[in-house]
PDB file of N, CA and C in Angstrom:
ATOM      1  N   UNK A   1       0.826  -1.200   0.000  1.00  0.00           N
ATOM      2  CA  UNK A   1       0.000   0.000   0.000  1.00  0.00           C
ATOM      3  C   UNK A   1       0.872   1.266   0.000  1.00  0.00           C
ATOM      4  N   UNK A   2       1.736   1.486   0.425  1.00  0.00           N
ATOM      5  CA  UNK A   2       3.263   2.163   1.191  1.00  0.00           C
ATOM      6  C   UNK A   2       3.377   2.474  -0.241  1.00  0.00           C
ATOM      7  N   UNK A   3       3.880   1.314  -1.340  1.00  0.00           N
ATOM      8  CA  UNK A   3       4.615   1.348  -2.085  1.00  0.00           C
ATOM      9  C   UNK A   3       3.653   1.908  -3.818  1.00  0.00           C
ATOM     10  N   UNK A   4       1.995   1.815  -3.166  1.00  0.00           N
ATOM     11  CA  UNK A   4       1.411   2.721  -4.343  1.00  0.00           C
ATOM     12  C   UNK A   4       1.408   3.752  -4.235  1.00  0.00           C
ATOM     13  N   UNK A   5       1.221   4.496  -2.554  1.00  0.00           N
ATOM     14  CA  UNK A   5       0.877   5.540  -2.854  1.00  0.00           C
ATOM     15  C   UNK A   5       2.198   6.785  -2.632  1.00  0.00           C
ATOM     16  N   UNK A   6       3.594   5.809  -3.061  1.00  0.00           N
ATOM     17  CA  UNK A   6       4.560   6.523  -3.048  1.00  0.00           C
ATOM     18  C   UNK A   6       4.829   6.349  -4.961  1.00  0.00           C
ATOM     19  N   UNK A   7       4.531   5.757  -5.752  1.00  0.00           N
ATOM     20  CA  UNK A   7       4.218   5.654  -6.750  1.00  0.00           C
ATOM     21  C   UNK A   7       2.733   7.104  -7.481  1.00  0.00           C
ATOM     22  N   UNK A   8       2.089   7.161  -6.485  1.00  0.00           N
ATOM     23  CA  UNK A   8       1.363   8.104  -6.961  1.00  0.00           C
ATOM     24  C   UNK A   8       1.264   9.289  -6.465  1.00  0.00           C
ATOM     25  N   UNK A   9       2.183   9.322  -5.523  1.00  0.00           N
ATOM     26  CA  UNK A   9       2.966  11.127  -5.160  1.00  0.00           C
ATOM     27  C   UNK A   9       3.542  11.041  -6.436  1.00  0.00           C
ATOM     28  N   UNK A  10       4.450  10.595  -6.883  1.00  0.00           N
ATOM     29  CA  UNK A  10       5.519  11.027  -8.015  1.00  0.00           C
ATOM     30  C   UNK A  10       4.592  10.993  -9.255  1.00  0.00           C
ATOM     31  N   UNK A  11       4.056  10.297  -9.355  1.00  0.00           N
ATOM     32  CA  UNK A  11       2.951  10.553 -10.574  1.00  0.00           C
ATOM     33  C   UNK A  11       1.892  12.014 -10.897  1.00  0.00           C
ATOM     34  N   UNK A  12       1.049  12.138  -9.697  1.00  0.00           N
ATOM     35  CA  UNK A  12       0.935  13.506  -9.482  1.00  0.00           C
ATOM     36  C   UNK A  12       1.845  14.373  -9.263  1.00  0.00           C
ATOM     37  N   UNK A  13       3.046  14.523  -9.002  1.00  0.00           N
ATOM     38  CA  UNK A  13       3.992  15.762  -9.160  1.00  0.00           C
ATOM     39  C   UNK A  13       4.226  16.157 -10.507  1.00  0.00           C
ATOM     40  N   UNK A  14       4.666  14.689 -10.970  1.00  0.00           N
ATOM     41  CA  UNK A  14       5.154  14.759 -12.747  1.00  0.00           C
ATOM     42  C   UNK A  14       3.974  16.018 -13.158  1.00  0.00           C
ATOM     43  N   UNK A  15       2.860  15.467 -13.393  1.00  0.00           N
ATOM     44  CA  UNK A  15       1.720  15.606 -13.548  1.00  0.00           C
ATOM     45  C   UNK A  15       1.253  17.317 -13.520  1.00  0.00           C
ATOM     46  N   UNK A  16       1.381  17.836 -12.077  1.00  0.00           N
ATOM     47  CA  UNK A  16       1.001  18.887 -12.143  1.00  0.00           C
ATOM     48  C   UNK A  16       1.988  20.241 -12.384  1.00  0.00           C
ATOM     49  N   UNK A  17       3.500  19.568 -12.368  1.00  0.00           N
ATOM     50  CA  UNK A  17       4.790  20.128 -12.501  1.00  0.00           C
ATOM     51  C   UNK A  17       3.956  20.375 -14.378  1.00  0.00           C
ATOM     52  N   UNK A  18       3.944  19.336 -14.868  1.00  0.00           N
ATOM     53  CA  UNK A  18       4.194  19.750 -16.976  1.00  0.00           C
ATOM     54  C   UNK A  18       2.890  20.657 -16.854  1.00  0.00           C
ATOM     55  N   UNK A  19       1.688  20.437 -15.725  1.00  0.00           N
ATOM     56  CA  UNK A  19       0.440  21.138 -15.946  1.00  0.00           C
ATOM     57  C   UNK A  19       0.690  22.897 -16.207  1.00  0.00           C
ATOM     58  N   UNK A  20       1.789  22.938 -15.045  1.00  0.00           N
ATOM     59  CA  UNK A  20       2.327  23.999 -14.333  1.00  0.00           C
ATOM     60  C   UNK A  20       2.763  24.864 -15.788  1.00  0.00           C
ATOM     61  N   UNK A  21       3.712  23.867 -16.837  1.00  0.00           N
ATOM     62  CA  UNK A  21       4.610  24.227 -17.770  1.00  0.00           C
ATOM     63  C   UNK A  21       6.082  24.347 -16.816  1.00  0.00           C
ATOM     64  N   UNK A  22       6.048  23.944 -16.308  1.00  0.00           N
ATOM     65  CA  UNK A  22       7.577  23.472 -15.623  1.00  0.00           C
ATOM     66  C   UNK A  22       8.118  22.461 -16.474  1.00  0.00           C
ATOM     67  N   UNK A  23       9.279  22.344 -16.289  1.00  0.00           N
ATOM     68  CA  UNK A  23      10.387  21.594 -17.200  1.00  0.00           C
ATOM     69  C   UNK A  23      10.884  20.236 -16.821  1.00  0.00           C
ATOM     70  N   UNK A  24       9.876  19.401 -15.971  1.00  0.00           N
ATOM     71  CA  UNK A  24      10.026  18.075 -15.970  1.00  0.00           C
ATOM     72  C   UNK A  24      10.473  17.006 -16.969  1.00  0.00           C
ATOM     73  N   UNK A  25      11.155  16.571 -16.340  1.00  0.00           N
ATOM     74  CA  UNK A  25      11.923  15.692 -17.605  1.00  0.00           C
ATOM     75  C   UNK A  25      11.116  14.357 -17.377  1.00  0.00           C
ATOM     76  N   UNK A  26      10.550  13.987 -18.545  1.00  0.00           N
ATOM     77  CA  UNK A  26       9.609  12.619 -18.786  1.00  0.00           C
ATOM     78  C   UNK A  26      10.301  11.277 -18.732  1.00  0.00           C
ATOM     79  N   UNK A  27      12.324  11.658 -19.093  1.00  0.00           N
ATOM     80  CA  UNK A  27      13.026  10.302 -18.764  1.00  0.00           C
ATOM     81  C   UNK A  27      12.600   9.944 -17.779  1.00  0.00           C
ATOM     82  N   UNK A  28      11.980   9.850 -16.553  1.00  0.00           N
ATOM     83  CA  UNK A  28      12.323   8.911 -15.561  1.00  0.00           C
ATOM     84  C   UNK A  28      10.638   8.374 -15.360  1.00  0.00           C
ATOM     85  N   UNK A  29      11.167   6.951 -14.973  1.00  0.00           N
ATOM     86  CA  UNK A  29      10.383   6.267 -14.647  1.00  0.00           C
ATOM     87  C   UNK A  29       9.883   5.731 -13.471  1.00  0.00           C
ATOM     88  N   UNK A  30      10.724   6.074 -12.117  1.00  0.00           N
ATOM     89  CA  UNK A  30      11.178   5.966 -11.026  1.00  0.00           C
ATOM     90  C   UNK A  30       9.826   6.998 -10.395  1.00  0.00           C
ATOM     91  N   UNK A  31      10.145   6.915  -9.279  1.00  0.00           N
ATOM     92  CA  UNK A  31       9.492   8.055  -7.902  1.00  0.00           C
ATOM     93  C   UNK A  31      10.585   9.198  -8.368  1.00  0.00           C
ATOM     94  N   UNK A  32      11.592   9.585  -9.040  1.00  0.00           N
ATOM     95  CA  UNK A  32      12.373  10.798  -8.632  1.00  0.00           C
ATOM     96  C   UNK A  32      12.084  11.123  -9.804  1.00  0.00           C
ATOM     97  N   UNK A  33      11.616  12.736  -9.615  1.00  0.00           N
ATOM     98  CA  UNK A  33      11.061  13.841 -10.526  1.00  0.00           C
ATOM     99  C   UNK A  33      12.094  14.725 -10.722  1.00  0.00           C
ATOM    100  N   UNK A  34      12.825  14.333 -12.374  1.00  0.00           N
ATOM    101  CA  UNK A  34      13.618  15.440 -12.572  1.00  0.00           C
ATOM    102  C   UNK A  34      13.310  17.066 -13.142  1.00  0.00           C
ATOM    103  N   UNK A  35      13.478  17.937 -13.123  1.00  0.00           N
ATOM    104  CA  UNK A  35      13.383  19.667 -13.411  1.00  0.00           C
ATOM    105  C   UNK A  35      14.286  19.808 -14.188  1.00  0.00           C
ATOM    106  N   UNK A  36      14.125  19.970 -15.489  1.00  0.00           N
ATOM    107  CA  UNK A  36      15.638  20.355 -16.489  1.00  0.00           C
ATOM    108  C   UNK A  36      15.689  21.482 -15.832  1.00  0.00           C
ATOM    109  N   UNK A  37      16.964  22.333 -15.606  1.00  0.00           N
ATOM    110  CA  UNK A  37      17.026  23.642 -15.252  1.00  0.00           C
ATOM    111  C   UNK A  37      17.953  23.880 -16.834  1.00  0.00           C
ATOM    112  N   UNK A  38      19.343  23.001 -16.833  1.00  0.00           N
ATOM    113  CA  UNK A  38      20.380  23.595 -17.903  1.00  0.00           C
ATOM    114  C   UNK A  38      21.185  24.220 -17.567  1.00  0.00           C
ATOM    115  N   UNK A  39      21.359  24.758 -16.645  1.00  0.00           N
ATOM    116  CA  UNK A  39      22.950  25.296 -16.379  1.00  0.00           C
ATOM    117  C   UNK A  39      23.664  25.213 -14.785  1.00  0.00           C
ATOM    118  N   UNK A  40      24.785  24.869 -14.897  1.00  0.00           N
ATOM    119  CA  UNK A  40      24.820  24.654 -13.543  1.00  0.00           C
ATOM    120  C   UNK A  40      24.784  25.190 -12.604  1.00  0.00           C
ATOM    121  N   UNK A  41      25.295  26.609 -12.673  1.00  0.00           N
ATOM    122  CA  UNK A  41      25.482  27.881 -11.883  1.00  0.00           C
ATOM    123  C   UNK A  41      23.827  28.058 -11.286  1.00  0.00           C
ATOM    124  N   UNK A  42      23.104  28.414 -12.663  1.00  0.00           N
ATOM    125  CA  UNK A  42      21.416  28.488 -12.147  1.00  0.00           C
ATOM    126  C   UNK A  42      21.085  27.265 -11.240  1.00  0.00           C
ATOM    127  N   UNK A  43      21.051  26.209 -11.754  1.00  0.00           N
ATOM    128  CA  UNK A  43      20.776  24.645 -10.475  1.00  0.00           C
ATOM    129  C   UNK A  43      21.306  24.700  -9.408  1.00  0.00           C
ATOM    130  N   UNK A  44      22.427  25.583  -9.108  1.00  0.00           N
ATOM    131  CA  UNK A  44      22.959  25.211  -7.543  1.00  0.00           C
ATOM    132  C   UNK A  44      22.137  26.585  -6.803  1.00  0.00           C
ATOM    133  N   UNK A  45      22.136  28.051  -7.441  1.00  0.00           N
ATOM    134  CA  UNK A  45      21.301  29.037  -7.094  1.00  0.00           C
ATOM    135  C   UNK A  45      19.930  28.607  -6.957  1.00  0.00           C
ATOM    136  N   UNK A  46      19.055  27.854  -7.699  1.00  0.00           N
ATOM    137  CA  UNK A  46      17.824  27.852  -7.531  1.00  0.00           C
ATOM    138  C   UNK A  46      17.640  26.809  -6.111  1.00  0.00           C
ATOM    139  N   UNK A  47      18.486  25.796  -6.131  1.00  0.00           N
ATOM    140  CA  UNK A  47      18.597  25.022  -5.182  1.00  0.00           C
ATOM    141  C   UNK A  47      18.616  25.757  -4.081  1.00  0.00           C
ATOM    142  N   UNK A  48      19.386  26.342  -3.477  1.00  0.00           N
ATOM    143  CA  UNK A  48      20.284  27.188  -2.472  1.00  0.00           C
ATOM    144  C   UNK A  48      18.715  28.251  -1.989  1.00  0.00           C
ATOM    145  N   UNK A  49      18.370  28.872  -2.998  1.00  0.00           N
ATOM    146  CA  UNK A  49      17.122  30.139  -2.976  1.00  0.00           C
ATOM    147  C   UNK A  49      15.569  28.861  -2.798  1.00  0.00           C
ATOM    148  N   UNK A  50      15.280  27.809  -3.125  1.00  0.00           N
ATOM    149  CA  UNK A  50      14.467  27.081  -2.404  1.00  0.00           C
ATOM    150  C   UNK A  50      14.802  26.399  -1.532  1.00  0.00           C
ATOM    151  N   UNK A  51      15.740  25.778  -0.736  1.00  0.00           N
ATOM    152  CA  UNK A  51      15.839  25.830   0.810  1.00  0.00           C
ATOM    153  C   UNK A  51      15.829  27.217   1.479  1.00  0.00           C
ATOM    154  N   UNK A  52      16.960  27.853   1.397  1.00  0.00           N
ATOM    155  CA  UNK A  52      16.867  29.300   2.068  1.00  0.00           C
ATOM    156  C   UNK A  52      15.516  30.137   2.267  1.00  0.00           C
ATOM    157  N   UNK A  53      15.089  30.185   0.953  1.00  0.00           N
ATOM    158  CA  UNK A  53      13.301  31.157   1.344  1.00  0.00           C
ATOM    159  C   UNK A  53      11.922  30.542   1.180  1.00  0.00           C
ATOM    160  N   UNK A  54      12.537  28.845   0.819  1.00  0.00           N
ATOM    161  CA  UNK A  54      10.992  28.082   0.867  1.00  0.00           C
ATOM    162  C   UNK A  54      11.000  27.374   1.626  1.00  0.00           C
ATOM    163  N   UNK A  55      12.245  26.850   1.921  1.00  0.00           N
ATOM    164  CA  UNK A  55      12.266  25.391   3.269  1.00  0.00           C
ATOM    165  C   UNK A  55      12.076  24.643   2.807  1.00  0.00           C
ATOM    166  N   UNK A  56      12.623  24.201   0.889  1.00  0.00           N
ATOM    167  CA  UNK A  56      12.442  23.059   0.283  1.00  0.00           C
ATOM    168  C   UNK A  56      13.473  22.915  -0.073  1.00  0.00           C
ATOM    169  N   UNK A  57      14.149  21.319   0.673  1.00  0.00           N
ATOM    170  CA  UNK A  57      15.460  20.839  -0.286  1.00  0.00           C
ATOM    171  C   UNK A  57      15.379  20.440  -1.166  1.00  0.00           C
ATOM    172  N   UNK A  58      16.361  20.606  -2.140  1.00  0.00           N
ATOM    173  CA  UNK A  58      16.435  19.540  -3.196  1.00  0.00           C
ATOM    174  C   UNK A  58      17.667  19.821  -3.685  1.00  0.00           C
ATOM    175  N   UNK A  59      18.105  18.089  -4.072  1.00  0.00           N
ATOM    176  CA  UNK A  59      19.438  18.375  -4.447  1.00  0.00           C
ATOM    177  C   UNK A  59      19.710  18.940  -5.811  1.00  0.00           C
ATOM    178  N   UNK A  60      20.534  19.330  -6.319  1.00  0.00           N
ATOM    179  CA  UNK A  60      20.939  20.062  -7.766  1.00  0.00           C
ATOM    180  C   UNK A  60      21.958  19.125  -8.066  1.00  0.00           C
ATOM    181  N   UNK A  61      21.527  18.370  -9.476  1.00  0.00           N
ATOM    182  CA  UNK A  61      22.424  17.494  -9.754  1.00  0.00           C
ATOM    183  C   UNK A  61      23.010  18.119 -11.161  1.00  0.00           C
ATOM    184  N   UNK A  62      24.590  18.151 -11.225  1.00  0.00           N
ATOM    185  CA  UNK A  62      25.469  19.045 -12.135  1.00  0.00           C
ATOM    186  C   UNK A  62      26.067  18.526 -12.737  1.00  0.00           C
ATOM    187  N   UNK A  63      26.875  18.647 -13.556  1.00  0.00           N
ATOM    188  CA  UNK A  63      27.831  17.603 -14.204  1.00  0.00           C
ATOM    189  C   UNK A  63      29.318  17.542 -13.311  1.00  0.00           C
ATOM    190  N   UNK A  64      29.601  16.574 -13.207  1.00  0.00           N
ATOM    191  CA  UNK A  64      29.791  15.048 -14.035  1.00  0.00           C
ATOM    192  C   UNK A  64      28.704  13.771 -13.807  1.00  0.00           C
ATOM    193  N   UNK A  65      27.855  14.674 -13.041  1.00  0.00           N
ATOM    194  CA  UNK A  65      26.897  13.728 -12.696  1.00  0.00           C
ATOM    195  C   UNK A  65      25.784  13.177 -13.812  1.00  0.00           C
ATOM    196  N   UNK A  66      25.707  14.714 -14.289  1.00  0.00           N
ATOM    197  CA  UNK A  66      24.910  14.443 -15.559  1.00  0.00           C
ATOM    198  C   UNK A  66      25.776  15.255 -16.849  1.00  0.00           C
ATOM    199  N   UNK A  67      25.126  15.218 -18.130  1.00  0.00           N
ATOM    200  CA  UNK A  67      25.811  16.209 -19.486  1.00  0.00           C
ATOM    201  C   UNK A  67      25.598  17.185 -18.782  1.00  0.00           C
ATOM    202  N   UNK A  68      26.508  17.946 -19.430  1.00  0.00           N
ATOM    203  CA  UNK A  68      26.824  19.949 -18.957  1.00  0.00           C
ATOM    204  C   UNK A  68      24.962  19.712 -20.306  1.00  0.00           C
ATOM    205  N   UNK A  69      24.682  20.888 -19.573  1.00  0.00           N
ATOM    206  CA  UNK A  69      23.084  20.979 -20.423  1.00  0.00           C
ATOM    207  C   UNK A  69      21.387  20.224 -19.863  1.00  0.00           C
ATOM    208  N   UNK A  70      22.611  19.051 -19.308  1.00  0.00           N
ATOM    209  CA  UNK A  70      21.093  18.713 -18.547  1.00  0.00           C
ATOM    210  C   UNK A  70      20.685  18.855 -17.278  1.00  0.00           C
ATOM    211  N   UNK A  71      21.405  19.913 -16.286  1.00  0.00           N
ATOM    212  CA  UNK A  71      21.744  20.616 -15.215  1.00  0.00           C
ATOM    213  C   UNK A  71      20.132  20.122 -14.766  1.00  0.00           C
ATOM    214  N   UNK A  72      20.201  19.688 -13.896  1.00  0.00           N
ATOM    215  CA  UNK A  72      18.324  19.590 -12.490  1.00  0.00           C
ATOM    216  C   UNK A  72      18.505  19.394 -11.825  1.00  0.00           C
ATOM    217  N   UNK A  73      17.031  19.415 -10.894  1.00  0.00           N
ATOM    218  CA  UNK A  73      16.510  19.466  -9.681  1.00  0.00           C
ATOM    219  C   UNK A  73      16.186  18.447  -9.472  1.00  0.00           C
ATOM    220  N   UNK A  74      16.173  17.435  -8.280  1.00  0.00           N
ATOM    221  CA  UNK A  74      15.872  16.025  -8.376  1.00  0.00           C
ATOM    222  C   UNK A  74      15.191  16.043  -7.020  1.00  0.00           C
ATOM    223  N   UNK A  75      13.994  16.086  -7.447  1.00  0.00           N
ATOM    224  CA  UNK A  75      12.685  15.916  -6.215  1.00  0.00           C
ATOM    225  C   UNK A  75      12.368  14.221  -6.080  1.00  0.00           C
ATOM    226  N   UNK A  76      12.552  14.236  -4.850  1.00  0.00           N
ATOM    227  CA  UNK A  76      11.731  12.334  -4.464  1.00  0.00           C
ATOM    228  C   UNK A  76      10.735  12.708  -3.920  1.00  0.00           C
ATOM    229  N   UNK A  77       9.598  12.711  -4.125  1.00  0.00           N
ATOM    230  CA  UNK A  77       8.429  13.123  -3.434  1.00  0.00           C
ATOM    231  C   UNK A  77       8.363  11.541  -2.791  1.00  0.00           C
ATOM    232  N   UNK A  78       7.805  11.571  -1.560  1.00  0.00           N
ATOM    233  CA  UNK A  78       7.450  10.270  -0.416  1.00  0.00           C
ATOM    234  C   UNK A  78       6.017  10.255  -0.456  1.00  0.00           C
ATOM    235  N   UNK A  79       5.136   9.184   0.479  1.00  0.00           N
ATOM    236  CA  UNK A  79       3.621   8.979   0.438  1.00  0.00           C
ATOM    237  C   UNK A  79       3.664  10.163   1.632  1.00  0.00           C
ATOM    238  N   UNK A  80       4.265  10.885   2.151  1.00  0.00           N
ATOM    239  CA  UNK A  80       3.876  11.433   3.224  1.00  0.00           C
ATOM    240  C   UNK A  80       4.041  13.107   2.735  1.00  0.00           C
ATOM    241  N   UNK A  81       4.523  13.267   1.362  1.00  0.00           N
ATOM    242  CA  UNK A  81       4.146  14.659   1.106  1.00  0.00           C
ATOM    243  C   UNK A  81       2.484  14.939   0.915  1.00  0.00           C
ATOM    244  N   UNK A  82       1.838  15.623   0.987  1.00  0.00           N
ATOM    245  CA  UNK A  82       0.456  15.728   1.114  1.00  0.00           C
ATOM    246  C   UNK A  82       0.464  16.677  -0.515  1.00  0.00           C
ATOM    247  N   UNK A  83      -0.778  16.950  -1.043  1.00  0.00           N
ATOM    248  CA  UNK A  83      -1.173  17.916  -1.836  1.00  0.00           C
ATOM    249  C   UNK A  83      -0.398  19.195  -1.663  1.00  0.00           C
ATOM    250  N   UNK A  84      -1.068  19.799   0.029  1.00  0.00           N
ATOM    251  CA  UNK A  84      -0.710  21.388   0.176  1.00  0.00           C
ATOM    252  C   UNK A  84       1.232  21.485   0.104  1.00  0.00           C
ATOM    253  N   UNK A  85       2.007  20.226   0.007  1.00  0.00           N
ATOM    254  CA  UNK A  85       3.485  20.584   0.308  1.00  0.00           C
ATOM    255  C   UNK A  85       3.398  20.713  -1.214  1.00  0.00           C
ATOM    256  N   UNK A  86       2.821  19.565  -2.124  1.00  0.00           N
ATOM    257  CA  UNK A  86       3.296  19.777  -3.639  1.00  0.00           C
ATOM    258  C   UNK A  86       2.483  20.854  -4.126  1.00  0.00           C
ATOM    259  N   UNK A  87       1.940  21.377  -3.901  1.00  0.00           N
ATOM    260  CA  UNK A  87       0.984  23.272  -4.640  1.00  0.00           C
ATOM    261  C   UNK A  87       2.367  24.309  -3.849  1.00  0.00           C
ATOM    262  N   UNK A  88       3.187  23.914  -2.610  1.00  0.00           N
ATOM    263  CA  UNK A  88       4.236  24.763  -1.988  1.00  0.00           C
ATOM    264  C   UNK A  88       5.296  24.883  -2.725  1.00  0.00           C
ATOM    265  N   UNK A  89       5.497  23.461  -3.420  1.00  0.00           N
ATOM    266  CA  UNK A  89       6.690  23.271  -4.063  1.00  0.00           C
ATOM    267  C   UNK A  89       6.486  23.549  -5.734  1.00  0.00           C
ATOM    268  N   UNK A  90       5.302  24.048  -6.244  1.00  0.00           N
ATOM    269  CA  UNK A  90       4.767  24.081  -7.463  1.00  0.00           C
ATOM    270  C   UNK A  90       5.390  25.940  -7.548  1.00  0.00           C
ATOM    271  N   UNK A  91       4.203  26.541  -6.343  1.00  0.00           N
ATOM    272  CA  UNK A  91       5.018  27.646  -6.210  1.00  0.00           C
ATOM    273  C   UNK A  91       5.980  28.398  -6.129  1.00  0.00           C
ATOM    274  N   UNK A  92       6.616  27.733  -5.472  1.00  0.00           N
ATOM    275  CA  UNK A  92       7.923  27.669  -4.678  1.00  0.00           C
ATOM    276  C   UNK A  92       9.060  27.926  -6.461  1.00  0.00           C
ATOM    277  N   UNK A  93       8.396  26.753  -6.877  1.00  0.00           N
ATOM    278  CA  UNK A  93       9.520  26.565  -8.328  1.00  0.00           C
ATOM    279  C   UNK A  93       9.199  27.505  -9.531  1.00  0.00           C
ATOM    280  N   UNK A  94       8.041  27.820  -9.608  1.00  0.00           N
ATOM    281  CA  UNK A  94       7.635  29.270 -10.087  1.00  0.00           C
ATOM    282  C   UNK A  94       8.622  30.020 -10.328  1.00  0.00           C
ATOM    283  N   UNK A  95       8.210  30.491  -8.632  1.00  0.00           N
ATOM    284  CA  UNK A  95       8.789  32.058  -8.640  1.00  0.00           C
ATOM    285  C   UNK A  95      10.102  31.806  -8.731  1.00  0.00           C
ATOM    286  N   UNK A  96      11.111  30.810  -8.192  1.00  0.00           N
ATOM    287  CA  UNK A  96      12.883  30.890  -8.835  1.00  0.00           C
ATOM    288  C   UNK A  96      13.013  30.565 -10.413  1.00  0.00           C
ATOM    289  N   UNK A  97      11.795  30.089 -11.025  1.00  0.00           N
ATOM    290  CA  UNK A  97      12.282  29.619 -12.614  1.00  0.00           C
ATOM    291  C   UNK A  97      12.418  30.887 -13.128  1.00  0.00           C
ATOM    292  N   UNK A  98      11.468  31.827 -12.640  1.00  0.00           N
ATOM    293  CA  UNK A  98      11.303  33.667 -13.339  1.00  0.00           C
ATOM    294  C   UNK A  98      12.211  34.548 -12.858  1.00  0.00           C
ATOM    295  N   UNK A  99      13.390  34.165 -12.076  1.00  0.00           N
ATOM    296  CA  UNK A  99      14.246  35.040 -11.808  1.00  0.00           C
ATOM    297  C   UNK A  99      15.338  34.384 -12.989  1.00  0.00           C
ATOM    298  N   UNK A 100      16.368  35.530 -12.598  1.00  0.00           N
ATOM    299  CA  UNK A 100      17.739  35.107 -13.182  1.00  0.00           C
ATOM    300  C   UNK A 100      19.343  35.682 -12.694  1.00  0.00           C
ATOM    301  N   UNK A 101      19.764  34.121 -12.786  1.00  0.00           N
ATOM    302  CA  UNK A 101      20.839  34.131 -11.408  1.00  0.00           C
ATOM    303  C   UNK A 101      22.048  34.580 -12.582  1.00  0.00           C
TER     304      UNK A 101
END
């Protein structure tokens, strides 16, 4: 049961992230929701500016981890994020996608 409805956090994130027009990357098939950002400098800033003023971690994965270009955000949403954290984190990713670092 654990293991659907941690399957359908990540499904609804995907989901309302592309609704959003956010830059979810459709490779994954997994629970972990990638965010193309594209550059690395911006991925470690946007990272850094959503813990610091949203209280949302997430790691920023950069190269060599990934190609220089496919610079993201790598959200694991759990069964225990609720709706109101993912509409926080919808927001949240908004307002840093419209700035520029």
């Amino acid at each position: 049961e654990i293991r659907e409805q941690h399957q359908e956090r990540a499904r609804k994130l995907k989901h309302r992230l592309a609704k959003a027009k956010l830059p979810v990357m459709e490779c994954s098939t997994t629970h972990i929701v990638p965010v193309l950002v594209g550059e690395a400098k911006r991925c470690k800033a946007m990272s850094d500016e959503l813990l610091n003023e949203h209280g949302i971690y997430v790691q920023p994965i950069n190269y060599p981890t990934v190609a220089e270009g496919t610079e993201r955000l790598r959200f694991a949403p759990t069964p225990y994020h609720d709706d109101k954290l993912m509409w926080h984190l919808i927001e949240s990713l908004e307002s840093v996608f419209n700035k520029s670092y």
